[in-house]
PDB file of N, CA and C in Angstrom:
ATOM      1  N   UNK A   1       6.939  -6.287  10.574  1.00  0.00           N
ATOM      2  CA  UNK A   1       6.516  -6.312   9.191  1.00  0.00           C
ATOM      3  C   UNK A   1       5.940  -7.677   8.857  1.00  0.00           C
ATOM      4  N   UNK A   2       5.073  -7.619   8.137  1.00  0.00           N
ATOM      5  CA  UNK A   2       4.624  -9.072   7.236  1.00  0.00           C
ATOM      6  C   UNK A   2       4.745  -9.554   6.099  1.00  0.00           C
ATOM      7  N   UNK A   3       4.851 -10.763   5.794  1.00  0.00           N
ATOM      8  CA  UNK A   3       5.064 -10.660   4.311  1.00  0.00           C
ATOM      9  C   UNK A   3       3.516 -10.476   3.418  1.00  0.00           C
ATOM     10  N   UNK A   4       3.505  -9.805   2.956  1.00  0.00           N
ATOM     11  CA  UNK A   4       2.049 -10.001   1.973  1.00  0.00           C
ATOM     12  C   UNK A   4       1.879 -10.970   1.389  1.00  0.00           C
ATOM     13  N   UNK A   5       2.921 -12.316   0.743  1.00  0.00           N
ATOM     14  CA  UNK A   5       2.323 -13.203   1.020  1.00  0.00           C
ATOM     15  C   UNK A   5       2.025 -14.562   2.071  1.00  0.00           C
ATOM     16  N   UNK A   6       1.713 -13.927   3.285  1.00  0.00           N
ATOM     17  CA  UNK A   6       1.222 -14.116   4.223  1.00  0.00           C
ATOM     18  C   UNK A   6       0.061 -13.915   4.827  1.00  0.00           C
ATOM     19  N   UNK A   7      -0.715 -13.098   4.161  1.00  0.00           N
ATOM     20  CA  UNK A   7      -2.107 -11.945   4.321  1.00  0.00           C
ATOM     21  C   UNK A   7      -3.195 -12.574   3.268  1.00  0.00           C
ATOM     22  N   UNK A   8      -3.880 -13.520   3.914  1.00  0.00           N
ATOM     23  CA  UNK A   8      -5.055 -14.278   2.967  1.00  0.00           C
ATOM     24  C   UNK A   8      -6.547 -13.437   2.777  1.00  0.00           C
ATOM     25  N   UNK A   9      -6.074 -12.908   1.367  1.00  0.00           N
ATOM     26  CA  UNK A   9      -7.641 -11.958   1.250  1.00  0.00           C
ATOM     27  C   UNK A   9      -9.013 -12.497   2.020  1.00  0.00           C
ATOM     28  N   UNK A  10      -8.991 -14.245   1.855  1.00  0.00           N
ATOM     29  CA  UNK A  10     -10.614 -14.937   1.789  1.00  0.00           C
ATOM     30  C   UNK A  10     -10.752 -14.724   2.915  1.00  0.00           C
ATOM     31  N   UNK A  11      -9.004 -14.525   4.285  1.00  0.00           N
ATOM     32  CA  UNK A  11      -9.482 -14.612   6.094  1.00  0.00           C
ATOM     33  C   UNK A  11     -10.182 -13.143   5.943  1.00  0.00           C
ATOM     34  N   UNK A  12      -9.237 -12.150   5.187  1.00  0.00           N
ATOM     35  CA  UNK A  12      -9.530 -10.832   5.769  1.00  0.00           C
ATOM     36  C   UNK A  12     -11.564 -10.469   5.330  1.00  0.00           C
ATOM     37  N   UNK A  13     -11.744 -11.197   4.091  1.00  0.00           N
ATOM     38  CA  UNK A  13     -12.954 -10.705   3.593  1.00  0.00           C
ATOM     39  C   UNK A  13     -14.080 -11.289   4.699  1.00  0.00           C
ATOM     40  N   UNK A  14     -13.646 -12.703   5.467  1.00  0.00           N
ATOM     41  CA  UNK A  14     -14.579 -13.416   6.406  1.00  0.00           C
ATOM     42  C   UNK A  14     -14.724 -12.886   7.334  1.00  0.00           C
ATOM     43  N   UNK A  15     -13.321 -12.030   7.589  1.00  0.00           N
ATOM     44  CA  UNK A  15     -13.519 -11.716   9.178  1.00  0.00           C
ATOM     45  C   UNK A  15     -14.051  -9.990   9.166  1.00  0.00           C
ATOM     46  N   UNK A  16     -14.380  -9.517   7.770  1.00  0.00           N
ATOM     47  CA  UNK A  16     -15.140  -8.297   7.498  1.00  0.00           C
ATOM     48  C   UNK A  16     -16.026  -8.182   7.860  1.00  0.00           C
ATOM     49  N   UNK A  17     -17.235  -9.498   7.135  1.00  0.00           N
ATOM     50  CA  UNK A  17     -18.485  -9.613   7.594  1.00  0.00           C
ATOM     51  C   UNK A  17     -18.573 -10.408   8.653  1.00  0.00           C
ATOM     52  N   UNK A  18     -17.891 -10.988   9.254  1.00  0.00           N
ATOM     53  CA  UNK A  18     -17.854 -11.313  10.651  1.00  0.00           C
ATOM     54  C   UNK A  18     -17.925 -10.044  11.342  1.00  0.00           C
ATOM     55  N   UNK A  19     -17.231  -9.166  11.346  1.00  0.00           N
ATOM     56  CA  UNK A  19     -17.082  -7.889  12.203  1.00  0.00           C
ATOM     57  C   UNK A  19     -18.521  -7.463  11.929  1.00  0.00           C
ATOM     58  N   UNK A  20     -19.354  -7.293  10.495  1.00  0.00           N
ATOM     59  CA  UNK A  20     -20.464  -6.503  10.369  1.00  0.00           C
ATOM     60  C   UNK A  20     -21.571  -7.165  10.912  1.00  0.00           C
ATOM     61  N   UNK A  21     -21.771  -8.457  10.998  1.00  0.00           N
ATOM     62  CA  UNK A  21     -22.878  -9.182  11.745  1.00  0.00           C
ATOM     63  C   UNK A  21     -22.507  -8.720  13.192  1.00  0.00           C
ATOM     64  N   UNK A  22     -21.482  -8.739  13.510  1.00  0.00           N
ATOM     65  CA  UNK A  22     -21.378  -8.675  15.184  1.00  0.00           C
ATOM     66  C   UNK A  22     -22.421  -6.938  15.272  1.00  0.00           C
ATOM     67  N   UNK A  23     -21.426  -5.933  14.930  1.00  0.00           N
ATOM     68  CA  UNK A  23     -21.900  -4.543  15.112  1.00  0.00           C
ATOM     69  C   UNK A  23     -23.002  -4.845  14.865  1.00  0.00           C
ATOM     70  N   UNK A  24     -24.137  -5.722  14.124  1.00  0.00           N
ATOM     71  CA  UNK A  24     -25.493  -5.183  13.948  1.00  0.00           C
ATOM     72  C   UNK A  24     -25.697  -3.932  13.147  1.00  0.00           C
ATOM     73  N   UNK A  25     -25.087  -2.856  13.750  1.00  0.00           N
ATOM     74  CA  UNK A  25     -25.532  -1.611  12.792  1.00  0.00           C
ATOM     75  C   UNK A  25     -24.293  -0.948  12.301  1.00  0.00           C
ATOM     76  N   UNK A  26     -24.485  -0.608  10.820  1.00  0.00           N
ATOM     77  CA  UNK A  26     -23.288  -0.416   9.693  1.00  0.00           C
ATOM     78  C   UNK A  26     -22.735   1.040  10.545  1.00  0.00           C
ATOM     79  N   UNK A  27     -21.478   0.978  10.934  1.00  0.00           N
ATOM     80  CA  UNK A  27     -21.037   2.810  10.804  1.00  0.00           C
ATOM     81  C   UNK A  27     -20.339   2.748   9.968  1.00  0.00           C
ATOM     82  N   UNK A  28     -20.575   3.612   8.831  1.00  0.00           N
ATOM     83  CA  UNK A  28     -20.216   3.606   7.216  1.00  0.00           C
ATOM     84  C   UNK A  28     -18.690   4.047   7.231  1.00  0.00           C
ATOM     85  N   UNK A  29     -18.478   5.177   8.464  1.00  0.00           N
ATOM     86  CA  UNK A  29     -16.814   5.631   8.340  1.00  0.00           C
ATOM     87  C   UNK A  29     -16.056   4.440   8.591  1.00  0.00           C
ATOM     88  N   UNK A  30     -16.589   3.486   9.893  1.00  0.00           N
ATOM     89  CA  UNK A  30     -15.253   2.196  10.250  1.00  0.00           C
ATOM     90  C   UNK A  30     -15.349   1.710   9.284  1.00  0.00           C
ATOM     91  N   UNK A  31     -16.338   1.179   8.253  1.00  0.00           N
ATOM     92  CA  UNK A  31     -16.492   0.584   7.364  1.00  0.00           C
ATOM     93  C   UNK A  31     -16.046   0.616   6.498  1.00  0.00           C
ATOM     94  N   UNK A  32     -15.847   2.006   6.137  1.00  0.00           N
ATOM     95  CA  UNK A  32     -14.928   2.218   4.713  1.00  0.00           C
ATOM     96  C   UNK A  32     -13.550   2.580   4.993  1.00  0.00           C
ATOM     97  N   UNK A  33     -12.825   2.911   5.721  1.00  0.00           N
ATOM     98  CA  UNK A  33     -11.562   2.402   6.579  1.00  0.00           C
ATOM     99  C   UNK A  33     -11.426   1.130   6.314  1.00  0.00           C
ATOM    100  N   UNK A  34     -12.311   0.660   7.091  1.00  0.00           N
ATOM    101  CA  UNK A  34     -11.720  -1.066   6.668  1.00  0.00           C
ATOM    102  C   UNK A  34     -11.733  -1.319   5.138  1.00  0.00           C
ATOM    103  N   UNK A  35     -12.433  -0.984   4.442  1.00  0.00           N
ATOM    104  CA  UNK A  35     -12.266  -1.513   3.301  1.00  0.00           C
ATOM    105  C   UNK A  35     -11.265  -0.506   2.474  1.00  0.00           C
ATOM    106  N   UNK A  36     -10.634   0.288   2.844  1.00  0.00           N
ATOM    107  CA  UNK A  36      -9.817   1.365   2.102  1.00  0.00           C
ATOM    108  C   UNK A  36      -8.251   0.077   2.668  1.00  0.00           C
ATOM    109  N   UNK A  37      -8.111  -0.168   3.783  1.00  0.00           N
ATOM    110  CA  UNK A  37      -7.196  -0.593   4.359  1.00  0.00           C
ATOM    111  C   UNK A  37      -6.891  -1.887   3.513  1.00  0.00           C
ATOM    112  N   UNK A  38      -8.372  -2.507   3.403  1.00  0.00           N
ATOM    113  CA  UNK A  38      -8.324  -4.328   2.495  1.00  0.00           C
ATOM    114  C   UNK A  38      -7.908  -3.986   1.026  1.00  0.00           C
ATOM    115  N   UNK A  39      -8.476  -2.925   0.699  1.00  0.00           N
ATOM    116  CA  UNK A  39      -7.899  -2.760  -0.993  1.00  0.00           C
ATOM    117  C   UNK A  39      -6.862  -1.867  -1.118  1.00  0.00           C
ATOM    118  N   UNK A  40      -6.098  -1.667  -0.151  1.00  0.00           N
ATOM    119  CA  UNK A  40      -4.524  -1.591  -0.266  1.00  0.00           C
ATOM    120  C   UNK A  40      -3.811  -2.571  -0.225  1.00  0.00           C
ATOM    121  N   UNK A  41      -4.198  -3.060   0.961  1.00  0.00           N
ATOM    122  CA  UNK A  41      -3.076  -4.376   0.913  1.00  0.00           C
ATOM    123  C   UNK A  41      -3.671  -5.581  -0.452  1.00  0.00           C
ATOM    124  N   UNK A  42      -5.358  -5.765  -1.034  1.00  0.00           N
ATOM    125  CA  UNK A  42      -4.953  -6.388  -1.943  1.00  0.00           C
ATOM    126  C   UNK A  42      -4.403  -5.877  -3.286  1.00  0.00           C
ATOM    127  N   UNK A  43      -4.256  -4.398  -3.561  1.00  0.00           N
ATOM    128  CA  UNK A  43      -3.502  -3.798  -4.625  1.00  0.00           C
ATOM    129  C   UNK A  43      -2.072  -4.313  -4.296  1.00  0.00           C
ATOM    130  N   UNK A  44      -1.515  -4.134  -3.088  1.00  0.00           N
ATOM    131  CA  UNK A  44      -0.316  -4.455  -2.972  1.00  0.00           C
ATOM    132  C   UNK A  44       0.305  -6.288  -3.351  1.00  0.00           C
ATOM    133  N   UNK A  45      -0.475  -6.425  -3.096  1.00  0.00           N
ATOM    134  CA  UNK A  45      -0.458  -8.357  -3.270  1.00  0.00           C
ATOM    135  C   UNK A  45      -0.869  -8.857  -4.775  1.00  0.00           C
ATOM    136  N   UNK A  46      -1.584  -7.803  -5.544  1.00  0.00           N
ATOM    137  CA  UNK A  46      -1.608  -7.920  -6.586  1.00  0.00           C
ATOM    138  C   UNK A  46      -0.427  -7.416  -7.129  1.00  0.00           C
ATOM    139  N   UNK A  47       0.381  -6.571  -6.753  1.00  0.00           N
ATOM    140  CA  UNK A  47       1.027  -5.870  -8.032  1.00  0.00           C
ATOM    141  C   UNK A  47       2.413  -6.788  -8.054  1.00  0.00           C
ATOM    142  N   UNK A  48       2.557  -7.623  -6.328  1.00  0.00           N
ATOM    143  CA  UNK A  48       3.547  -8.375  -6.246  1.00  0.00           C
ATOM    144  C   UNK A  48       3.430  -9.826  -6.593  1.00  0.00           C
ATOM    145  N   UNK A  49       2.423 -10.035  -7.299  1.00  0.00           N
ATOM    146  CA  UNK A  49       1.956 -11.091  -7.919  1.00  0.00           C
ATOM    147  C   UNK A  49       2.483 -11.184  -9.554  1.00  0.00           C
ATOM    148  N   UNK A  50       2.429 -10.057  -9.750  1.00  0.00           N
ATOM    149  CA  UNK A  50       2.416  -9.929 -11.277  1.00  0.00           C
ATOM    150  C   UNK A  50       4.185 -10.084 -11.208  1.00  0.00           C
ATOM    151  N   UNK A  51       4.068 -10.749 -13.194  1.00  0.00           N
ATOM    152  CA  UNK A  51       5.443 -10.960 -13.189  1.00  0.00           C
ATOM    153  C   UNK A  51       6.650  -9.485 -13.381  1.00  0.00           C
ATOM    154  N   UNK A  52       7.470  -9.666 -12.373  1.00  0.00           N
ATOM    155  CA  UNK A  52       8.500  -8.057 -12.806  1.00  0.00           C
ATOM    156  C   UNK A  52       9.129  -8.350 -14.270  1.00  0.00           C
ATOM    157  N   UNK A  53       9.318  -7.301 -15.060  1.00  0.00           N
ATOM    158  CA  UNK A  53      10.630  -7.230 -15.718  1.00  0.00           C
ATOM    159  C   UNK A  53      11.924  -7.232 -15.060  1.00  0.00           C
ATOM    160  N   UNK A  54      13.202  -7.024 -15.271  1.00  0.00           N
ATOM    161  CA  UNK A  54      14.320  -7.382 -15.068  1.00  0.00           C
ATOM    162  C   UNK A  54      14.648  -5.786 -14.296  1.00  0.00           C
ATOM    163  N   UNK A  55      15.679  -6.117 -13.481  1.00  0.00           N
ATOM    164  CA  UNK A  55      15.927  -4.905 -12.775  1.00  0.00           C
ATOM    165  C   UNK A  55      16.304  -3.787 -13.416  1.00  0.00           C
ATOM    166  N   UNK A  56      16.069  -2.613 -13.318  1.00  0.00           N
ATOM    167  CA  UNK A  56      17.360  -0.969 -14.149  1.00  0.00           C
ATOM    168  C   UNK A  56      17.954  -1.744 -13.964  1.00  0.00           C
ATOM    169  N   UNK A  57      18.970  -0.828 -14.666  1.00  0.00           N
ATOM    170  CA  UNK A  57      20.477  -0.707 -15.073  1.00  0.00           C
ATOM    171  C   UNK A  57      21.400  -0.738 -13.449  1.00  0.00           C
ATOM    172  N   UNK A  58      20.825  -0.003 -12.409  1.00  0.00           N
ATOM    173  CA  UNK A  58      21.216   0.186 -11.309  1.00  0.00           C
ATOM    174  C   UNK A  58      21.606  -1.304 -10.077  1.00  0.00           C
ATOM    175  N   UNK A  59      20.379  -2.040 -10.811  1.00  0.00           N
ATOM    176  CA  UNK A  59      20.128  -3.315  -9.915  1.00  0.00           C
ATOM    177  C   UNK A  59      19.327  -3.198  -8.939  1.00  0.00           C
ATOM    178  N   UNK A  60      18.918  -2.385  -9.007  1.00  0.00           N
ATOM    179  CA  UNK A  60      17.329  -2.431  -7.928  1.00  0.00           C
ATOM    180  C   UNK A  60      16.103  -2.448  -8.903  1.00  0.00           C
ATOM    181  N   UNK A  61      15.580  -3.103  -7.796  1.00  0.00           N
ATOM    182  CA  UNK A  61      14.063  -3.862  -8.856  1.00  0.00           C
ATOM    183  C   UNK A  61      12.914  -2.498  -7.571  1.00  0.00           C
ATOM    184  N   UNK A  62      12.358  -1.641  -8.331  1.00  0.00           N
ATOM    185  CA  UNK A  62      11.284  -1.377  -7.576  1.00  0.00           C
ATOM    186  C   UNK A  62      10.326  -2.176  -6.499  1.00  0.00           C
ATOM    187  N   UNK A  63       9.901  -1.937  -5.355  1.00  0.00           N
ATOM    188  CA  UNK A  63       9.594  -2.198  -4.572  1.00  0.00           C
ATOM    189  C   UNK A  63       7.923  -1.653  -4.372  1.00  0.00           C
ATOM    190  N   UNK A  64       6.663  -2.991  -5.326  1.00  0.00           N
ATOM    191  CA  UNK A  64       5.368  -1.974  -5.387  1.00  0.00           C
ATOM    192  C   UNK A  64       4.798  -1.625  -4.431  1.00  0.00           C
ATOM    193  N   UNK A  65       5.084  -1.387  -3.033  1.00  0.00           N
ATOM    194  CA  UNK A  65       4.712  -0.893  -2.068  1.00  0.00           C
ATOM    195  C   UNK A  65       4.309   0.585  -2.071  1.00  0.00           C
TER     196      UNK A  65
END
């Protein structure tokens, strides 16, 4: 496992178009995979960014994964 904050959007976005200069020619399916994959994990890094409210009643704090 990793921590998400460990996962630097600016490497993942460099090493995107790094990958797309290499291929030369776009295949739109890897492509949007990859980018379905990058805007999960940055939804996820966003939502664990934001400040929580206080745990339920139970003591578990949701987990925005």
């Amino acid at each position: 496992q990793l921590n998400i904050y460990d996962i630097p959007i600016s490497k993942i976005t460099k090493d995107f178009i790094g990958y797309i200069d290499y291929i030369q020619e776009l295949d739109i399916e890897v492509a949007g995979e990859f980018l379905l994959m990058a805007a999960e994990l940055m939804k996820i890094k966003a939502r664990m960014l934001i400040p929580q409210e206080v745990a339920d009643e139970s003591g578990f704090e949701e987990d925005p994964r």
